[in-house]
Each structure stands twice: as structure tokens, then as C-alpha cells.
PDB file of N, CA and C in Angstrom:
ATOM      1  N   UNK A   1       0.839  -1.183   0.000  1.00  0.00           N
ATOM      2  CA  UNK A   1       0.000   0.000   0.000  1.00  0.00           C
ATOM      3  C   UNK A   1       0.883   1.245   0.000  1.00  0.00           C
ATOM      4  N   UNK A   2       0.253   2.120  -1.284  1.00  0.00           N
ATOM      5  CA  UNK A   2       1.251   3.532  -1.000  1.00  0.00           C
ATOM      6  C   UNK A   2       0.778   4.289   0.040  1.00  0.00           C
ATOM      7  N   UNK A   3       1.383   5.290   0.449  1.00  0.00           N
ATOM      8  CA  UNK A   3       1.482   6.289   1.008  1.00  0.00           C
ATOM      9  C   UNK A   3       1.413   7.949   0.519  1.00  0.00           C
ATOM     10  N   UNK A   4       0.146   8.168   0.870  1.00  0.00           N
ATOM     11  CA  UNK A   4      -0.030   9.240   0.222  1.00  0.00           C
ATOM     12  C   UNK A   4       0.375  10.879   0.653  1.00  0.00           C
ATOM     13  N   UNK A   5       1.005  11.600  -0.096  1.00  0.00           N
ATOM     14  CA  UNK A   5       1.723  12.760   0.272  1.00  0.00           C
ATOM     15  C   UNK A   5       0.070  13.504   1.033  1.00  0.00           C
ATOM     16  N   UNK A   6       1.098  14.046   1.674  1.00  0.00           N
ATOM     17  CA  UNK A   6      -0.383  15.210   2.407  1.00  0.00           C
ATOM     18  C   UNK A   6      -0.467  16.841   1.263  1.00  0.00           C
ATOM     19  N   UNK A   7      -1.509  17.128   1.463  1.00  0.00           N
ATOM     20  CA  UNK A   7      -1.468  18.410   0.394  1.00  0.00           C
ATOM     21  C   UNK A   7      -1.697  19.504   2.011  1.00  0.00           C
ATOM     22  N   UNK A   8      -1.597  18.920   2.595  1.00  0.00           N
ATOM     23  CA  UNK A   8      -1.920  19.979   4.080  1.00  0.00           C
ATOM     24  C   UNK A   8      -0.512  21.119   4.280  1.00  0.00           C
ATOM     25  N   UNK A   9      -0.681  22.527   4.258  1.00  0.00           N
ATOM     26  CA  UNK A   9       0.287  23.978   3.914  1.00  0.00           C
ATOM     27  C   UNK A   9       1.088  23.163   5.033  1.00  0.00           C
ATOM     28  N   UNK A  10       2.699  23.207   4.863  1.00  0.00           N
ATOM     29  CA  UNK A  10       3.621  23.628   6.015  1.00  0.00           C
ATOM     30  C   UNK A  10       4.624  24.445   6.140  1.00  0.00           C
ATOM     31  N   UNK A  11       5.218  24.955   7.442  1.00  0.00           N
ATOM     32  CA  UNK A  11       5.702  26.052   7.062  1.00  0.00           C
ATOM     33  C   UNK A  11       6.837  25.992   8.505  1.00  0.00           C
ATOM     34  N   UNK A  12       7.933  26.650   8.570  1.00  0.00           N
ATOM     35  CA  UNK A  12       9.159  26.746   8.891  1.00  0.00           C
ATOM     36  C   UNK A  12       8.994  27.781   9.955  1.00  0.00           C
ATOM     37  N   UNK A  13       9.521  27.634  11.216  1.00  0.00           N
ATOM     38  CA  UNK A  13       9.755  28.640  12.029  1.00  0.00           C
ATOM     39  C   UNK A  13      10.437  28.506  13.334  1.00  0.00           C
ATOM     40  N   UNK A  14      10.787  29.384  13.989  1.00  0.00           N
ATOM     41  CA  UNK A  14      11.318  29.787  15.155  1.00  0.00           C
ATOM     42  C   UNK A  14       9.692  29.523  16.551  1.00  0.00           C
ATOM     43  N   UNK A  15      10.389  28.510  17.385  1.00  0.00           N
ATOM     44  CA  UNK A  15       9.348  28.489  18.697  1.00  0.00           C
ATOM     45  C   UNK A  15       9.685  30.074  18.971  1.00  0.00           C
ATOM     46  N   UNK A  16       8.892  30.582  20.025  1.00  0.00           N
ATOM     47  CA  UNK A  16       8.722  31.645  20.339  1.00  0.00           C
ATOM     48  C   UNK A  16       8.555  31.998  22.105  1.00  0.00           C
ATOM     49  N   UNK A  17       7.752  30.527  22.294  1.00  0.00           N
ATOM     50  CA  UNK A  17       7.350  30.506  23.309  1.00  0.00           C
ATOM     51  C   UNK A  17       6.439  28.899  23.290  1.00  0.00           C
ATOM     52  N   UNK A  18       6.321  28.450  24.857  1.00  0.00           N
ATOM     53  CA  UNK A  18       6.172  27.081  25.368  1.00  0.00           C
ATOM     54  C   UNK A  18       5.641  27.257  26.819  1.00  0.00           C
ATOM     55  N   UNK A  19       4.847  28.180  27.023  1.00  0.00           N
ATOM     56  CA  UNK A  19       4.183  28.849  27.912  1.00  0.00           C
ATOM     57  C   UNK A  19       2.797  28.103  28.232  1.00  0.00           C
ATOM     58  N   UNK A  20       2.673  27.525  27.643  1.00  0.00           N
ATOM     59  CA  UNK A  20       0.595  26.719  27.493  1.00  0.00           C
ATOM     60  C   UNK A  20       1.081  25.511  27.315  1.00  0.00           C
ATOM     61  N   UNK A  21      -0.164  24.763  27.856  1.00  0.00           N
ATOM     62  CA  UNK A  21       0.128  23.162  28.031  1.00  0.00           C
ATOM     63  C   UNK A  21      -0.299  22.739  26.588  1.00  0.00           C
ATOM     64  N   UNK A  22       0.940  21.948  26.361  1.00  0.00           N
ATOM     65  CA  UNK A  22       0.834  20.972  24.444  1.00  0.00           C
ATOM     66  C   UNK A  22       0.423  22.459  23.970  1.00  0.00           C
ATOM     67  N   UNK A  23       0.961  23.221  23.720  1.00  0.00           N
ATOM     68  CA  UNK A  23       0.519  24.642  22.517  1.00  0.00           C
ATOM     69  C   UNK A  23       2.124  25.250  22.461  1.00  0.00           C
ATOM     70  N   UNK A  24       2.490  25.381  21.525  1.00  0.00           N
ATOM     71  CA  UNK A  24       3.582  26.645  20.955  1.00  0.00           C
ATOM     72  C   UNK A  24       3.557  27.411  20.059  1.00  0.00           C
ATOM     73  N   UNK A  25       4.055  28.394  20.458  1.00  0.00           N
ATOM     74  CA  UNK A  25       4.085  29.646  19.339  1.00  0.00           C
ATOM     75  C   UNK A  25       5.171  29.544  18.641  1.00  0.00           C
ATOM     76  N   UNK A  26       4.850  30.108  17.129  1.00  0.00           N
ATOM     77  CA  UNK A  26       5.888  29.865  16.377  1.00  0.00           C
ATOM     78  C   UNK A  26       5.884  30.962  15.547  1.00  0.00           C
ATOM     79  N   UNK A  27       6.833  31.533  15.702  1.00  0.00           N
ATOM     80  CA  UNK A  27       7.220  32.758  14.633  1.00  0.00           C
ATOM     81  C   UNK A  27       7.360  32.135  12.990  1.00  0.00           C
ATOM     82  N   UNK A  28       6.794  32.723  12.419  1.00  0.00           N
ATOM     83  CA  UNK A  28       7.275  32.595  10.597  1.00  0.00           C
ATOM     84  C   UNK A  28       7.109  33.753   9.605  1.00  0.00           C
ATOM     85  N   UNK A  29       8.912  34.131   9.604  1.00  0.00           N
ATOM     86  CA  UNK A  29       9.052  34.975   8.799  1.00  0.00           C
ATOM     87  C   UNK A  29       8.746  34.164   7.588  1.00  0.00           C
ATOM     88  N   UNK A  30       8.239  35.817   6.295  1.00  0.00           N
ATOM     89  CA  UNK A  30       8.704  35.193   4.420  1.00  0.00           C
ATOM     90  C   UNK A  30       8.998  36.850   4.326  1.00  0.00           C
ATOM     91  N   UNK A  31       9.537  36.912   3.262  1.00  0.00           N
ATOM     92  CA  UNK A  31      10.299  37.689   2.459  1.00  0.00           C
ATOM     93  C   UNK A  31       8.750  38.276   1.504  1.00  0.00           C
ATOM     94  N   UNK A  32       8.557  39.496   1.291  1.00  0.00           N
ATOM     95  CA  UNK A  32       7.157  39.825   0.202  1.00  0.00           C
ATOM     96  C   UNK A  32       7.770  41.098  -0.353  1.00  0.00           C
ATOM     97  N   UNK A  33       7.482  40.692  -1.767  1.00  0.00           N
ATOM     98  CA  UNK A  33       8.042  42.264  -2.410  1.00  0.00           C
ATOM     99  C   UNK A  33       7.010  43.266  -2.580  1.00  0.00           C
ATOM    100  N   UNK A  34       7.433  44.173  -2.104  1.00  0.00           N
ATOM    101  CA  UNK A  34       6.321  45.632  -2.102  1.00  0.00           C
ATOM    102  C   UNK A  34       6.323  45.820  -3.853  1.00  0.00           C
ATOM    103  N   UNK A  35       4.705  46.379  -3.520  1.00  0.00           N
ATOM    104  CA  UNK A  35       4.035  46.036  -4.833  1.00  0.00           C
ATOM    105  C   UNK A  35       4.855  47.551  -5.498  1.00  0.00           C
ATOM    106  N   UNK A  36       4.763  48.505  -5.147  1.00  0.00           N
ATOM    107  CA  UNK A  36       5.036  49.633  -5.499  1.00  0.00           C
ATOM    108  C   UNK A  36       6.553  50.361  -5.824  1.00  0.00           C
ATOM    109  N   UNK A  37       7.676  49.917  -5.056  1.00  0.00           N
ATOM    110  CA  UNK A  37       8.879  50.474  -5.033  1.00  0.00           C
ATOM    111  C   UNK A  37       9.712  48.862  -5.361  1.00  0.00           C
ATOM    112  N   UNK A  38       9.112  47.565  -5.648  1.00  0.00           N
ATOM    113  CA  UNK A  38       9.997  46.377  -5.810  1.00  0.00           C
ATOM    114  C   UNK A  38      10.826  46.013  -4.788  1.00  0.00           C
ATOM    115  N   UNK A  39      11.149  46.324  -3.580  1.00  0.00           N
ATOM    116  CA  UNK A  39      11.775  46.258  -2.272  1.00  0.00           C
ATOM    117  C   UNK A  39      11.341  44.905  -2.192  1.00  0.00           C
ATOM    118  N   UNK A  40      12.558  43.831  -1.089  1.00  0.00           N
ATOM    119  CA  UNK A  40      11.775  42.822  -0.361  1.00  0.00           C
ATOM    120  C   UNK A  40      11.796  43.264   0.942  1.00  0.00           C
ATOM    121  N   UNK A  41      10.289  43.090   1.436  1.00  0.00           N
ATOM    122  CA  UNK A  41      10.175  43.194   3.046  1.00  0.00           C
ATOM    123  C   UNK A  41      10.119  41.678   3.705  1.00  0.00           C
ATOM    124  N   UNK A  42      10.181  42.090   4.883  1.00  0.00           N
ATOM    125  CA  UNK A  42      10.234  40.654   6.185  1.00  0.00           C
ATOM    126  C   UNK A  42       8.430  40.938   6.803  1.00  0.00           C
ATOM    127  N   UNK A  43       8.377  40.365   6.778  1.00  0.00           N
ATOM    128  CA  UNK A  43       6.630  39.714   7.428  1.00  0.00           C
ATOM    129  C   UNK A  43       7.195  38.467   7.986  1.00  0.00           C
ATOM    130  N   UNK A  44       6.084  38.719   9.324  1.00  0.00           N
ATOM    131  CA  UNK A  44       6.147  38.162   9.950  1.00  0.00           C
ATOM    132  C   UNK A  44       5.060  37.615  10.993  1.00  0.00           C
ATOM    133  N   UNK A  45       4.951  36.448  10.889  1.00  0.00           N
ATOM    134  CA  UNK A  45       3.467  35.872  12.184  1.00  0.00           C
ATOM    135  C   UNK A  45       3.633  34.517  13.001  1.00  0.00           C
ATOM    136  N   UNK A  46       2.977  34.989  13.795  1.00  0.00           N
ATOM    137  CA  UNK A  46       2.888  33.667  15.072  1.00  0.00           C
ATOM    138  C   UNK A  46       1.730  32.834  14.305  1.00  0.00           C
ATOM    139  N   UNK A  47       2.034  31.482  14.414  1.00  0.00           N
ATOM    140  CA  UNK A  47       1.341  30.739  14.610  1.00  0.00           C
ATOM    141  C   UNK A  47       0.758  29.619  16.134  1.00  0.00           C
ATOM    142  N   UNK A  48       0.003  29.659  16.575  1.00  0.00           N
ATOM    143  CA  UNK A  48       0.431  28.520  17.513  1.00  0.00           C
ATOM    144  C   UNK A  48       0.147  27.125  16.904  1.00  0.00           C
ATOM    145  N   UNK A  49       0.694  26.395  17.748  1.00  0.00           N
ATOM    146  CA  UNK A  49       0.288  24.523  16.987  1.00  0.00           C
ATOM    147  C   UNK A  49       0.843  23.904  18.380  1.00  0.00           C
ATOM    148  N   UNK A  50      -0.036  22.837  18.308  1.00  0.00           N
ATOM    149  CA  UNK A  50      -0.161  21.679  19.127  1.00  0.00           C
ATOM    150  C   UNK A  50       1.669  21.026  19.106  1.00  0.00           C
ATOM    151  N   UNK A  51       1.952  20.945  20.255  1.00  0.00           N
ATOM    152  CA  UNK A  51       2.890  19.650  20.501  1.00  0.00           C
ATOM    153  C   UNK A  51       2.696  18.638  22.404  1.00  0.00           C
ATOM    154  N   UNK A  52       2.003  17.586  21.637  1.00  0.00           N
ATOM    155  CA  UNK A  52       1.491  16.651  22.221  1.00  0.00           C
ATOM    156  C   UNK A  52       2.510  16.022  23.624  1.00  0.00           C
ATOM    157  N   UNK A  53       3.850  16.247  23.030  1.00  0.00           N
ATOM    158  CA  UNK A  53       4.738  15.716  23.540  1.00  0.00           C
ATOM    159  C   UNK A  53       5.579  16.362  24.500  1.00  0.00           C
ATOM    160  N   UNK A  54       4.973  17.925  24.188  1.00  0.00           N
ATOM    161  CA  UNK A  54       5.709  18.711  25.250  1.00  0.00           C
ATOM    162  C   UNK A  54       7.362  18.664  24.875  1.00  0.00           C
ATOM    163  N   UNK A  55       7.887  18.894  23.386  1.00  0.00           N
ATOM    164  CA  UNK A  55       9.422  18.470  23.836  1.00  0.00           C
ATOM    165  C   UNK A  55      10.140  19.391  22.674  1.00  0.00           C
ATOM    166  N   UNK A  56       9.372  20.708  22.622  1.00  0.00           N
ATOM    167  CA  UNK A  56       9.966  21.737  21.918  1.00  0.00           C
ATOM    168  C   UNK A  56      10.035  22.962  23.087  1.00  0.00           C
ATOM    169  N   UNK A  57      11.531  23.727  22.691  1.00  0.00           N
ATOM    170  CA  UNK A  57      11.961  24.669  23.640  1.00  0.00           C
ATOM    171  C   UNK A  57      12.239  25.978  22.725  1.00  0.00           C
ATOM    172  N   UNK A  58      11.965  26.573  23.489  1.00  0.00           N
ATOM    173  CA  UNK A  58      12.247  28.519  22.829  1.00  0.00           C
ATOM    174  C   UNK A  58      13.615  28.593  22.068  1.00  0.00           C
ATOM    175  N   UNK A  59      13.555  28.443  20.944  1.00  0.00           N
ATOM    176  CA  UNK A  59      14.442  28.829  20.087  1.00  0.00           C
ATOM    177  C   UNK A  59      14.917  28.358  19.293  1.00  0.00           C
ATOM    178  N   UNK A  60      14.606  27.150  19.101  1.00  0.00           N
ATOM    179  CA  UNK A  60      13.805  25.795  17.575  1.00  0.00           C
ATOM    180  C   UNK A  60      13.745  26.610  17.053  1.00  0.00           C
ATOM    181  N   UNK A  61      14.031  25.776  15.833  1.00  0.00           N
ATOM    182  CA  UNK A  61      13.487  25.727  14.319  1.00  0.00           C
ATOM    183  C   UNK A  61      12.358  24.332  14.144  1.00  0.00           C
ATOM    184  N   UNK A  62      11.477  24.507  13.951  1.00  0.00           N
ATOM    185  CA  UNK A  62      10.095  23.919  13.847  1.00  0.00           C
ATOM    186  C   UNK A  62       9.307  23.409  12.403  1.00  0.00           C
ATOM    187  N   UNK A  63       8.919  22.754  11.909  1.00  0.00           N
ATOM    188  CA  UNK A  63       8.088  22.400  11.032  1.00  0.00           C
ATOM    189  C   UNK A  63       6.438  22.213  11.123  1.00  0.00           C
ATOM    190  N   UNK A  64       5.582  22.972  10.553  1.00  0.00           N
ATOM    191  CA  UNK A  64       4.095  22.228  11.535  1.00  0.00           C
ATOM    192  C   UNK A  64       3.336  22.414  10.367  1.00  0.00           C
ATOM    193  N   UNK A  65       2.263  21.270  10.442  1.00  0.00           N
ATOM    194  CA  UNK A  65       1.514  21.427   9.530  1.00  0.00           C
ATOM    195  C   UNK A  65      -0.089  21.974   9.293  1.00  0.00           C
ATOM    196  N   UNK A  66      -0.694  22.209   8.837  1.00  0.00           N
ATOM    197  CA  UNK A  66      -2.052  22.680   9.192  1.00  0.00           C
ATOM    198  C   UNK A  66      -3.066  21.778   9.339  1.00  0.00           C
ATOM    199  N   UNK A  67      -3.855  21.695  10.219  1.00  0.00           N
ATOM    200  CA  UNK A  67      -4.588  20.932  10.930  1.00  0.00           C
ATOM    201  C   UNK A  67      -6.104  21.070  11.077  1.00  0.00           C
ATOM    202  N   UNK A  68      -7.143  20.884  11.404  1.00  0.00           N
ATOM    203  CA  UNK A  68      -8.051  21.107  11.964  1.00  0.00           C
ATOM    204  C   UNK A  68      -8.238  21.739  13.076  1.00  0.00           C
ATOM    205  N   UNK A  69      -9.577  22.596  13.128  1.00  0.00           N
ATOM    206  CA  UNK A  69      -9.453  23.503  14.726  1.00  0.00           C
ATOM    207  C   UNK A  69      -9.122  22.339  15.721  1.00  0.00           C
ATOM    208  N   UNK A  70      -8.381  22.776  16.699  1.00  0.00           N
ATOM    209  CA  UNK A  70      -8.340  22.426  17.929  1.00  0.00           C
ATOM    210  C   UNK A  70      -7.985  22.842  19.081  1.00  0.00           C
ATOM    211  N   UNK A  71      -8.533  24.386  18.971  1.00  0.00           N
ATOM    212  CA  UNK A  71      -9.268  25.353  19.807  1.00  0.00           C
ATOM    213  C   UNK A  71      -9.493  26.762  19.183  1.00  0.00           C
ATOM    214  N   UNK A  72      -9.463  27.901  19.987  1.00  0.00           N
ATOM    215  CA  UNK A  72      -9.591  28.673  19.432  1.00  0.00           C
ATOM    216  C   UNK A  72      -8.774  29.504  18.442  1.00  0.00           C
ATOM    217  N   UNK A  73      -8.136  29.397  18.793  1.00  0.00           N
ATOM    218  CA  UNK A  73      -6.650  29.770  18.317  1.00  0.00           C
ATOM    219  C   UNK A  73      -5.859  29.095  17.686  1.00  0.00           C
ATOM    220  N   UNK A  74      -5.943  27.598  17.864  1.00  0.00           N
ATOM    221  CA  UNK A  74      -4.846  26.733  17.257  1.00  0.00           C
ATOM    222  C   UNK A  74      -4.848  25.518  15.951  1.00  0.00           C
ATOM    223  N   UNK A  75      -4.449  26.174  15.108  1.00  0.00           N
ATOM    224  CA  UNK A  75      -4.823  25.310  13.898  1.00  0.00           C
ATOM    225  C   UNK A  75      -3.906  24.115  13.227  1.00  0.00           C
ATOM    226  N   UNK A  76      -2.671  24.330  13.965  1.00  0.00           N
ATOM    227  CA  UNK A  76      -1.237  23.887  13.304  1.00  0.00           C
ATOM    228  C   UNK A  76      -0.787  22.575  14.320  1.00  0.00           C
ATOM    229  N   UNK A  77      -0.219  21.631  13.776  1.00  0.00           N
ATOM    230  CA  UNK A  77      -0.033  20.874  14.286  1.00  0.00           C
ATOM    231  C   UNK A  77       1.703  20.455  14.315  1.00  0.00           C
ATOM    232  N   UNK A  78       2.826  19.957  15.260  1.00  0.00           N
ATOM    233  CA  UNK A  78       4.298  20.030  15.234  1.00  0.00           C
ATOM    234  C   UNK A  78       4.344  18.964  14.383  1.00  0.00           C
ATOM    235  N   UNK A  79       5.033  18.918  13.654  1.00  0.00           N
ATOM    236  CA  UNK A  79       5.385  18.145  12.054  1.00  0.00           C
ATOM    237  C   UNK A  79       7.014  17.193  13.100  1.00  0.00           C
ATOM    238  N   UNK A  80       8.059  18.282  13.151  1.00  0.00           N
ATOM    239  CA  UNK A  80       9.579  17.925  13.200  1.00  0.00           C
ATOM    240  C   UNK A  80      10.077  19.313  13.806  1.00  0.00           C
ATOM    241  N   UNK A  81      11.101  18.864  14.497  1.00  0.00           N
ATOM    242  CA  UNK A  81      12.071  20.161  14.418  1.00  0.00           C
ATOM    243  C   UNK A  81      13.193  19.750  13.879  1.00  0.00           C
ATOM    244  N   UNK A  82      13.843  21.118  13.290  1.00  0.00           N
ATOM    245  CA  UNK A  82      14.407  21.172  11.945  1.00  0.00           C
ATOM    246  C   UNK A  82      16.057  21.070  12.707  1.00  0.00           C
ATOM    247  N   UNK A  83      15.806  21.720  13.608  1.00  0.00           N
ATOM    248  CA  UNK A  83      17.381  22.060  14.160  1.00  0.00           C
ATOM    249  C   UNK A  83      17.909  22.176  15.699  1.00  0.00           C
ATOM    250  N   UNK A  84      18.189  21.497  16.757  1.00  0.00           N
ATOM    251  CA  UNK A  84      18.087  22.002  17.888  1.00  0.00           C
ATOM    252  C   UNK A  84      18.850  23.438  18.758  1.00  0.00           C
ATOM    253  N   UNK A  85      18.466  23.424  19.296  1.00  0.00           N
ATOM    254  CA  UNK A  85      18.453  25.094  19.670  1.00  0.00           C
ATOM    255  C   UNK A  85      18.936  25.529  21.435  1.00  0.00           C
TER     256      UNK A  85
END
């Protein structure tokens, strides 16, 4: 039986914070070029996402994927971390 790729968004970031039980925040910069002068700017947003395991710390690099609600706030779920920190 194959294994099917997920089409579910993921996205790269910095923990931020590990403050809430199984929840982290995750910073994710991208790069966006201003429509008007061609400049690249930095944007930037928190996401929070679930980690079940409790075993990510402030200053990871993170992977998470998008998920179903599972609360108010939290849509993203911890995929991997990319790098320890």
C-alpha cells in the first residue's frame, strides 16, 4: 500500500514561546516584495500549533503542519524540528 503525500500547507519557524500546556508559538518569517517600489520586506506571524509531547523549547526551528481547529486559536499541528536550539 502507498502512502499518500499530504497536500496539508507547512511552514518553517522559530518556537517563540512554550508557555501553554501541548501549545507553541511559532514565529514565521517570508520575504514579500512591495508592490510599489519592488523592495523585499520581512513579514512576519505567530502561529500557535499543538505539541502533544511537550518536547519543543524557545528557540527551535520547527516544522508544523495545518490541521483542523483544535481550539480557538490553534490550527497547526508540530510536524519535526528542523534544528536544535
Amino acid at each position: 500500500m502507498q502512502q499518500q503525500e499530504s497536500k496539508k500547507m507547512e511552514l518553517t519557524g522559530e518556537v517563540v514561546s512554550t508557555k501553554m500546556a501541548k501549545t507553541i508559538s511559532v514565529l514565521v518569517t517570508r520575504l514579500v516584495k512591495h508592490p510599489k517600489y519592488g523592495k523585499f520586506v520581512k513579514k512576519s506571524s505567530v502561529f500557535k500549533a499543538h505539541d502533544e509531547k511537550q518536547e519543543c523549547k524557545v528557540g527551535e526551528k520547527v516544522t508544523i503542519q495545518e490541521s483542523r481547529p483544535l481550539s480557538k486559536t490553534k490550527r497547526w499541528t508540530l510536524v519535526k524540528k528542523v534544528t536544535l536550539g
